[in-house]
C-alpha atoms as a PDB file:
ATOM      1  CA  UNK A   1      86.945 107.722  86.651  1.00  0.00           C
ATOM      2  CA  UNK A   2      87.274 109.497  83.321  1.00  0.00           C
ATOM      3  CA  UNK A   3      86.556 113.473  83.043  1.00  0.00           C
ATOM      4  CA  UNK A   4      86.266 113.947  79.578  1.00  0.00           C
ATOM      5  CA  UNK A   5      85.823 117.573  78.653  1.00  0.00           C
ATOM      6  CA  UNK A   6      83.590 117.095  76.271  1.00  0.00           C
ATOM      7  CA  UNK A   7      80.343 116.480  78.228  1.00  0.00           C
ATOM      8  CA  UNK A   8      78.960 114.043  75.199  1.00  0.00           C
ATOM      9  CA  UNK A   9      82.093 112.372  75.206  1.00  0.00           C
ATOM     10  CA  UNK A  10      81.786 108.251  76.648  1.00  0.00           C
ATOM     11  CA  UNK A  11      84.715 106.286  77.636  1.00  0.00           C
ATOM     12  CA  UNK A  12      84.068 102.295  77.625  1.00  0.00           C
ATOM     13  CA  UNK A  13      84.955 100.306  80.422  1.00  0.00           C
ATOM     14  CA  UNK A  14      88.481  99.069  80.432  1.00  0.00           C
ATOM     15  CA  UNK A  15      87.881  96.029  82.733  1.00  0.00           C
ATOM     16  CA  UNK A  16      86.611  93.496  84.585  1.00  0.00           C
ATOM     17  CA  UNK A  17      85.007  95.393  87.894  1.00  0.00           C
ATOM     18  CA  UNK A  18      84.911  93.732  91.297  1.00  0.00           C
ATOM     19  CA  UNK A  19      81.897  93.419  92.499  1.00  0.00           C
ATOM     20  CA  UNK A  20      83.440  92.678  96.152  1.00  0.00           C
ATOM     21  CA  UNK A  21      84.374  96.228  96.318  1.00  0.00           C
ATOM     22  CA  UNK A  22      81.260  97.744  95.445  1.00  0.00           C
ATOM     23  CA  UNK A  23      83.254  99.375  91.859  1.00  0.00           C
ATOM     24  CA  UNK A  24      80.998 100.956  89.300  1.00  0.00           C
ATOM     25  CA  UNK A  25      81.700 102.589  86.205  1.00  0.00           C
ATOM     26  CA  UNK A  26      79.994 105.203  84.226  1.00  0.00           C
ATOM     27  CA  UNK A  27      81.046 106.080  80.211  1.00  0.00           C
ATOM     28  CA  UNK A  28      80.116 109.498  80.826  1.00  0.00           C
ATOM     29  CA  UNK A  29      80.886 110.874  84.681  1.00  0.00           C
ATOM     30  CA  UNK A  30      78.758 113.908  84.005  1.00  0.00           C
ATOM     31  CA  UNK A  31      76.019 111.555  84.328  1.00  0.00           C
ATOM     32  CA  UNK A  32      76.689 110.165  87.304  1.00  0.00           C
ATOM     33  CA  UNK A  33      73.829 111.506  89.774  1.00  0.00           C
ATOM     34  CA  UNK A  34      71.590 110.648  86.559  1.00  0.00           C
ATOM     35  CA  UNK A  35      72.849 106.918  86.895  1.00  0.00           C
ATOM     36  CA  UNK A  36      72.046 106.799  90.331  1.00  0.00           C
ATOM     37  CA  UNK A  37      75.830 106.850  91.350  1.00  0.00           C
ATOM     38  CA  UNK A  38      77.210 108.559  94.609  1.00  0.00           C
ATOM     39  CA  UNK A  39      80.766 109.312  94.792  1.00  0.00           C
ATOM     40  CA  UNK A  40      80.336 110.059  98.546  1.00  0.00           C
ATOM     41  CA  UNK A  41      81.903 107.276 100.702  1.00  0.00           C
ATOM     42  CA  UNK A  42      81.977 109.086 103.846  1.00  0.00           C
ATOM     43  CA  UNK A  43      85.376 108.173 104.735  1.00  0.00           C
ATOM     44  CA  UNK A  44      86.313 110.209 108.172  1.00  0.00           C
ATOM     45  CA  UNK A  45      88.963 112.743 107.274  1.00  0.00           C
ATOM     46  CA  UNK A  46      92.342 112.546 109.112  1.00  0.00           C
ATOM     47  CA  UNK A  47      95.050 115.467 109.890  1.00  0.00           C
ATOM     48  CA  UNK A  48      98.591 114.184 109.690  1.00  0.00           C
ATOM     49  CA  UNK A  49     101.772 116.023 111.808  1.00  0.00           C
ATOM     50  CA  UNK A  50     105.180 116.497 110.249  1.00  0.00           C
ATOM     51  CA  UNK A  51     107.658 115.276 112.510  1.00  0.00           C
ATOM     52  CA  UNK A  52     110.342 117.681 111.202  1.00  0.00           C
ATOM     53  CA  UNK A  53     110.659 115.361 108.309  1.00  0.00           C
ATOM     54  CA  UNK A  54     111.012 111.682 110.317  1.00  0.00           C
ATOM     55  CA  UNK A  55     107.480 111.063 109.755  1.00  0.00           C
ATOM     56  CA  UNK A  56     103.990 111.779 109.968  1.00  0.00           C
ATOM     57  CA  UNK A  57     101.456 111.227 113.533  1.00  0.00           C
ATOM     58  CA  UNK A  58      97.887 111.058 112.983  1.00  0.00           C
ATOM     59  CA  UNK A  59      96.167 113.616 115.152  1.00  0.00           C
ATOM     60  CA  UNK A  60      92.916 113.146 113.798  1.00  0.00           C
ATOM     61  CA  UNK A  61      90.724 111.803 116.635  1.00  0.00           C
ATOM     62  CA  UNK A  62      92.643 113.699 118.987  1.00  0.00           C
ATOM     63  CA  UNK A  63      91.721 116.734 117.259  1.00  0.00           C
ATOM     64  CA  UNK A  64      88.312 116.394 116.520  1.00  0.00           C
ATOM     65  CA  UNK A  65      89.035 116.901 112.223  1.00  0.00           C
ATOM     66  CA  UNK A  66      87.875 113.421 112.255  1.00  0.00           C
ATOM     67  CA  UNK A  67      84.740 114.254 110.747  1.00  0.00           C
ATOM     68  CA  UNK A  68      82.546 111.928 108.408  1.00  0.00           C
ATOM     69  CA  UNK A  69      81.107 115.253 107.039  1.00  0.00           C
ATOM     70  CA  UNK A  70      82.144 113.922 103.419  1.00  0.00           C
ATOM     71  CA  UNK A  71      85.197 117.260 103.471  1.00  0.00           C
ATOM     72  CA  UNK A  72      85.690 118.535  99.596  1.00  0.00           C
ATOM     73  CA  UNK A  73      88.375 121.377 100.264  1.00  0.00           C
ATOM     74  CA  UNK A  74      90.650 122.292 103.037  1.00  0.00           C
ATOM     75  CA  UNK A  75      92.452 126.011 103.499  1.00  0.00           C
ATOM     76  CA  UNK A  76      95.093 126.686 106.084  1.00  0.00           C
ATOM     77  CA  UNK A  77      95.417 130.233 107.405  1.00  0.00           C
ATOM     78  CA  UNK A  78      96.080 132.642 110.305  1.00  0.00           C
ATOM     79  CA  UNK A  79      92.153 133.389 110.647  1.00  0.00           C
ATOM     80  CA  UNK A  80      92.607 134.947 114.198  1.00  0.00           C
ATOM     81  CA  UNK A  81      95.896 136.993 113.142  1.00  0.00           C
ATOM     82  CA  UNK A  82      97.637 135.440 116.301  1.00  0.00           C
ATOM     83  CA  UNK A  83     100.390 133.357 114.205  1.00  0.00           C
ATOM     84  CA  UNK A  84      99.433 130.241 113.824  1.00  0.00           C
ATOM     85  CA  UNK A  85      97.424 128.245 111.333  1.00  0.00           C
ATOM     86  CA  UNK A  86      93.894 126.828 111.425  1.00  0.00           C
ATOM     87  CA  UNK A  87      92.021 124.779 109.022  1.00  0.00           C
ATOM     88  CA  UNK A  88      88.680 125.733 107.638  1.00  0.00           C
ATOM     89  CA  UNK A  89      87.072 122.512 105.696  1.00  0.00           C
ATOM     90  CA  UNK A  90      84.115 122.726 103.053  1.00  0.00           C
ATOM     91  CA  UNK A  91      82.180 119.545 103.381  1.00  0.00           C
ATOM     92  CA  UNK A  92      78.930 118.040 102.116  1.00  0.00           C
ATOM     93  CA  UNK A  93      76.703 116.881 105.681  1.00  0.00           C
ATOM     94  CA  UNK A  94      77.736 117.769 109.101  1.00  0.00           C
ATOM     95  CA  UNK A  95      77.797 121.579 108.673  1.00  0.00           C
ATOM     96  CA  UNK A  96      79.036 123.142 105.528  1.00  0.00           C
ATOM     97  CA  UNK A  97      81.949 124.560 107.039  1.00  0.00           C
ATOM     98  CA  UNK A  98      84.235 123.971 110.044  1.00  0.00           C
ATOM     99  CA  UNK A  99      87.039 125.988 111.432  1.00  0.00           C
ATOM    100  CA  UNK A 100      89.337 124.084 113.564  1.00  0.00           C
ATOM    101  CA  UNK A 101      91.305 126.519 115.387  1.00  0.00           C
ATOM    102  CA  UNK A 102      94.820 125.731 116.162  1.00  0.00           C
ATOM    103  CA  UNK A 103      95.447 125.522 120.161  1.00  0.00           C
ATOM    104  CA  UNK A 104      99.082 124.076 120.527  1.00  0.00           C
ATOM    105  CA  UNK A 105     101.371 126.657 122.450  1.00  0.00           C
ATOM    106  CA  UNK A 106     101.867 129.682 120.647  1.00  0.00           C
ATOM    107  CA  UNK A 107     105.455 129.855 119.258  1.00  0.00           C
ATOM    108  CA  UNK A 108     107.493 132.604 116.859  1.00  0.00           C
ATOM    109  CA  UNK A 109     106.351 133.141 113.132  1.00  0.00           C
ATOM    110  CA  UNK A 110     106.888 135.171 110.568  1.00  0.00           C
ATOM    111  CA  UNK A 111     104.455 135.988 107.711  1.00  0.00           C
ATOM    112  CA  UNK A 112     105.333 137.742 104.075  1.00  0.00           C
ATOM    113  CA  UNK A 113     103.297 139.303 102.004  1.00  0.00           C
ATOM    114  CA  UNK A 114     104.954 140.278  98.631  1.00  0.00           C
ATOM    115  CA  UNK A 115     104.377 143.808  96.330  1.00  0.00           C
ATOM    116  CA  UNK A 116     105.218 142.825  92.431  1.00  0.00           C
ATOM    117  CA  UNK A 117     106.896 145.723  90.838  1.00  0.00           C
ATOM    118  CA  UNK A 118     108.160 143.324  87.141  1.00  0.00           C
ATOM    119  CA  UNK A 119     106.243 140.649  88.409  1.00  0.00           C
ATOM    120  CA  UNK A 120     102.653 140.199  88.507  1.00  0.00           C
ATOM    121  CA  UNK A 121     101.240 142.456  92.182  1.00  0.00           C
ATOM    122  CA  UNK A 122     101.298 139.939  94.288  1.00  0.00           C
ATOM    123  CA  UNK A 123     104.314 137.611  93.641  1.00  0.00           C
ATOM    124  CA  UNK A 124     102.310 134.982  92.970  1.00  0.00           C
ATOM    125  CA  UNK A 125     105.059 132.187  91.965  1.00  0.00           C
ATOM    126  CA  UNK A 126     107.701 133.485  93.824  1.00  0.00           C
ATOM    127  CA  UNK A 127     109.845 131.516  95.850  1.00  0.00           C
ATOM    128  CA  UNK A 128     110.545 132.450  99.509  1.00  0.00           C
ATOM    129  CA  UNK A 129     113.491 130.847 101.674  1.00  0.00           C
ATOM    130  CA  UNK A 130     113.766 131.982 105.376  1.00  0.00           C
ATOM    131  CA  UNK A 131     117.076 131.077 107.742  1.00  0.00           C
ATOM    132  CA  UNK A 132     117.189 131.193 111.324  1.00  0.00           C
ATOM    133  CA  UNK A 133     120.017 129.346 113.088  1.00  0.00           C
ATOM    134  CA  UNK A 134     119.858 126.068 111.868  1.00  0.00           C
ATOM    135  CA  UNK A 135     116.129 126.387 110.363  1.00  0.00           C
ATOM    136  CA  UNK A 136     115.733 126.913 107.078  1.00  0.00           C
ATOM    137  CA  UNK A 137     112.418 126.896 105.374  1.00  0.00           C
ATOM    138  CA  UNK A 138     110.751 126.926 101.812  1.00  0.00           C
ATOM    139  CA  UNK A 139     107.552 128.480 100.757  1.00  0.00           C
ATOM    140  CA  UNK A 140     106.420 128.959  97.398  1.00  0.00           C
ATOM    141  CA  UNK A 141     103.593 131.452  96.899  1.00  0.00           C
ATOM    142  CA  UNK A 142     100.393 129.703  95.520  1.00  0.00           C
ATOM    143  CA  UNK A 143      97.657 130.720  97.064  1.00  0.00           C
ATOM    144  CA  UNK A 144      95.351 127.650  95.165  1.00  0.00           C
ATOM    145  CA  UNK A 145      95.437 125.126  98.253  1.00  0.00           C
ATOM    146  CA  UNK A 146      92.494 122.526  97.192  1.00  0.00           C
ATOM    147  CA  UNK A 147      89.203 121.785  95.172  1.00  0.00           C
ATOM    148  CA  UNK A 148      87.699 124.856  94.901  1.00  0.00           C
ATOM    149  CA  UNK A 149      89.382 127.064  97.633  1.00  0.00           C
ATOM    150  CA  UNK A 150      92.152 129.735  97.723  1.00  0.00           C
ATOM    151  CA  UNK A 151      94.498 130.670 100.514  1.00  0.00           C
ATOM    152  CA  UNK A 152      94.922 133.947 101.221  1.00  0.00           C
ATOM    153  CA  UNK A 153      98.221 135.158  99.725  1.00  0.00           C
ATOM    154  CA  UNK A 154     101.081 135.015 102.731  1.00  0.00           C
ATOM    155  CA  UNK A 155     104.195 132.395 103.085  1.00  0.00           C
ATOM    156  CA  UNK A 156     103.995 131.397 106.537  1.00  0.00           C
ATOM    157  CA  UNK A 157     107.258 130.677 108.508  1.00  0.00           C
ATOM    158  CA  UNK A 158     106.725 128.887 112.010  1.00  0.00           C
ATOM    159  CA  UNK A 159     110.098 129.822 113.732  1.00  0.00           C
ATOM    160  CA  UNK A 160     109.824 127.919 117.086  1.00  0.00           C
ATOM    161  CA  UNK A 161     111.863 128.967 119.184  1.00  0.00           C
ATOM    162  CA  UNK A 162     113.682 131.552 116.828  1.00  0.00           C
ATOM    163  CA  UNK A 163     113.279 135.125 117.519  1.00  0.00           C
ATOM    164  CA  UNK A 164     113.990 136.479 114.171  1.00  0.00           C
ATOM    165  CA  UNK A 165     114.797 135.442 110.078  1.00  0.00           C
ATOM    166  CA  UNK A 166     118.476 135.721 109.793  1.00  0.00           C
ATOM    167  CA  UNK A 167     117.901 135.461 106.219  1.00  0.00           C
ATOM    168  CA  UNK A 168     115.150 135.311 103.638  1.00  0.00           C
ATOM    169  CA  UNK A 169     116.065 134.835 100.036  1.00  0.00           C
ATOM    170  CA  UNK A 170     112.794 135.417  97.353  1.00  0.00           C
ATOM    171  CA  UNK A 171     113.077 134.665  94.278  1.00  0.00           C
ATOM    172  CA  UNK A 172     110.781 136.247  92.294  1.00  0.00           C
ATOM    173  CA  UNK A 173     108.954 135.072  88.778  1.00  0.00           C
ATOM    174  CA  UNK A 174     110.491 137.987  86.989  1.00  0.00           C
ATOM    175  CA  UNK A 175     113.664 136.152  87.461  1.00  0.00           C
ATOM    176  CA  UNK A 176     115.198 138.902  90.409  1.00  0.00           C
ATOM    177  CA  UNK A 177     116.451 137.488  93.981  1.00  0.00           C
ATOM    178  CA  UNK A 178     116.282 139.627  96.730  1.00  0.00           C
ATOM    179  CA  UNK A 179     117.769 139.111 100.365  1.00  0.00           C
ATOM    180  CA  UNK A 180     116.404 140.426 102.971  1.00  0.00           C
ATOM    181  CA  UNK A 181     118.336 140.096 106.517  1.00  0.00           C
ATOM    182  CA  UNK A 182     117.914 140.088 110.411  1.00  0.00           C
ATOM    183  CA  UNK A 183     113.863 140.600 110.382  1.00  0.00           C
ATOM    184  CA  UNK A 184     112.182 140.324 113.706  1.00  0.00           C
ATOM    185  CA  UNK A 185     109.825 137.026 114.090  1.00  0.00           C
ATOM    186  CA  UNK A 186     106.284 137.635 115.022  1.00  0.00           C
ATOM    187  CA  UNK A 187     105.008 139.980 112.545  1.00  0.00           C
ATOM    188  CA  UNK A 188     103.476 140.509 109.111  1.00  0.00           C
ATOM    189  CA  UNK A 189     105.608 142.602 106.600  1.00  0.00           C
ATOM    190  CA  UNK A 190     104.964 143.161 102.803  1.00  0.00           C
ATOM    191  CA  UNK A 191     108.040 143.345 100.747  1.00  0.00           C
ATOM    192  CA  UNK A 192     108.404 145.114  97.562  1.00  0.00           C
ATOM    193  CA  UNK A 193     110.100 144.094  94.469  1.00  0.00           C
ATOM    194  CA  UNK A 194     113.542 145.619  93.445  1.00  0.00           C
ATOM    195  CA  UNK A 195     113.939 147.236  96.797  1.00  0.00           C
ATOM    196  CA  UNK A 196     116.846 146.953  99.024  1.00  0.00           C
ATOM    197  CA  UNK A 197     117.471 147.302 102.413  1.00  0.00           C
ATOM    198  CA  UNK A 198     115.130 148.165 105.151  1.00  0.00           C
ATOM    199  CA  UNK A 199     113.459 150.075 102.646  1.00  0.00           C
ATOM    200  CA  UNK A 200     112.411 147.197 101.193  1.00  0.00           C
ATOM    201  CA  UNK A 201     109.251 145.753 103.684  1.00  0.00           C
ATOM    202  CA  UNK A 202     107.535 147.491 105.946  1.00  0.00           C
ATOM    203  CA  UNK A 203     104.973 145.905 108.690  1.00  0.00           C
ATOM    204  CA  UNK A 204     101.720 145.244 108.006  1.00  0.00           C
ATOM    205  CA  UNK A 205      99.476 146.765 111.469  1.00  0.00           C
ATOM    206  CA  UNK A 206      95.749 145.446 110.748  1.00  0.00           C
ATOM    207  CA  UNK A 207      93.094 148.081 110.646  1.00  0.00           C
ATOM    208  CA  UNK A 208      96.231 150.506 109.602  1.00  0.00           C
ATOM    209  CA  UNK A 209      96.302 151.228 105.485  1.00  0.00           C
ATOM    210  CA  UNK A 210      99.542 150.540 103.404  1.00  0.00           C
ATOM    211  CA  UNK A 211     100.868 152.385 101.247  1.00  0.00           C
ATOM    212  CA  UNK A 212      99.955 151.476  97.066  1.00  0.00           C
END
């Protein structure tokens, strides 16, 4: 499908379609509900496991996210504050959103928050590196995740069995690396930019305001 930015803008059809497979093509996509055209297909979403990089399992009908609600953005986030992730899906039919709340056995985490002091407040860009025993970890802070969504702005680190972050290199976008060492796993700290030491972080209590 085309997406001209000009909205007048028509681009011909480059091909033969297949009729087998239901194709269609429109010259100018911003007309497409005009046209009579539906890009839903209802395909049933799926949720896919990491297997510590060996491969992926499909967990979707044994999770329930295997939902022909026609799903347009996904965000993954701590929304109970108890360390692990969940999903929250927009979707178009079967209930505009849905929270899927992550039940596996709780295990140790870590989650940063960053404090911009050259770069921009909330480190947005930086890169994040944890190390605990023979875990190591990369996060890079973008809080976009998909079509019209936005994570909230924390690097998560699932830690396992790991009790605490031996090591966490960022890197911020002002070009700066800080190291930060021997942090305790299941909390939230903030960590400011340029600081060293334990002065550095501090740990985020909710309800409990930070300092600026």
């Amino acid at each position: 499908m085309s997406q001209p930015c000009d909205r007048r803008a028509k681009v011909k059809l480059p091909g033969k379609l297949d009729p087998t497979l239901k194709e269609f093509w429109s010259e100018n996509p911003w007309e497409l509900v005009n046209e009579g055209h539906n890009l839903s297909m209802y395909e049933r979403n799926r949720l896919w496991m990491n297997q510590r990089g060996k491969g992926f399992l499909d967990f979707s009908y044994l999770t329930g996210t295997d939902s022909e609600g026609d799903g347009r953005s996904v965000v993954a986030a701590d929304f109970r504050n108890n360390g692990q992730m969940d999903l929250i899906v927009r979707q178009v039919g079967g209930g505009p959103l849905s929270l899927y709340e992550n039940n596996f056995p709780l295990r140790h985490y870590l989650k940063v928050s960053l404090r911009g002091t050259r770069s921009n407040r909330q480190g947005i860009g930086s890169q994040l590196t944890a190390e605990a025993g023979d875990l190591k970890q990369v996060r890079e802070l973008y809080p976009l995740n998909s079509y019209l969504s936005q994570a909230p702005s924390i690097a998560h680190f699932g830690l396992g069995d790991a009790t605490r972050i031996e090591r966490l290199t960022i890197r911020w976008p002002s070009g700066e690396k800080q190291v930060l060492t021997n942090l305790k796993a299941d909390q939230h700290i903030i960590v400011t930019e340029g600081k060293q030491g334990d002065a550095a972080w501090e740990t985020i209590v909710p309800g409990k305001p930070i300092a600026p």
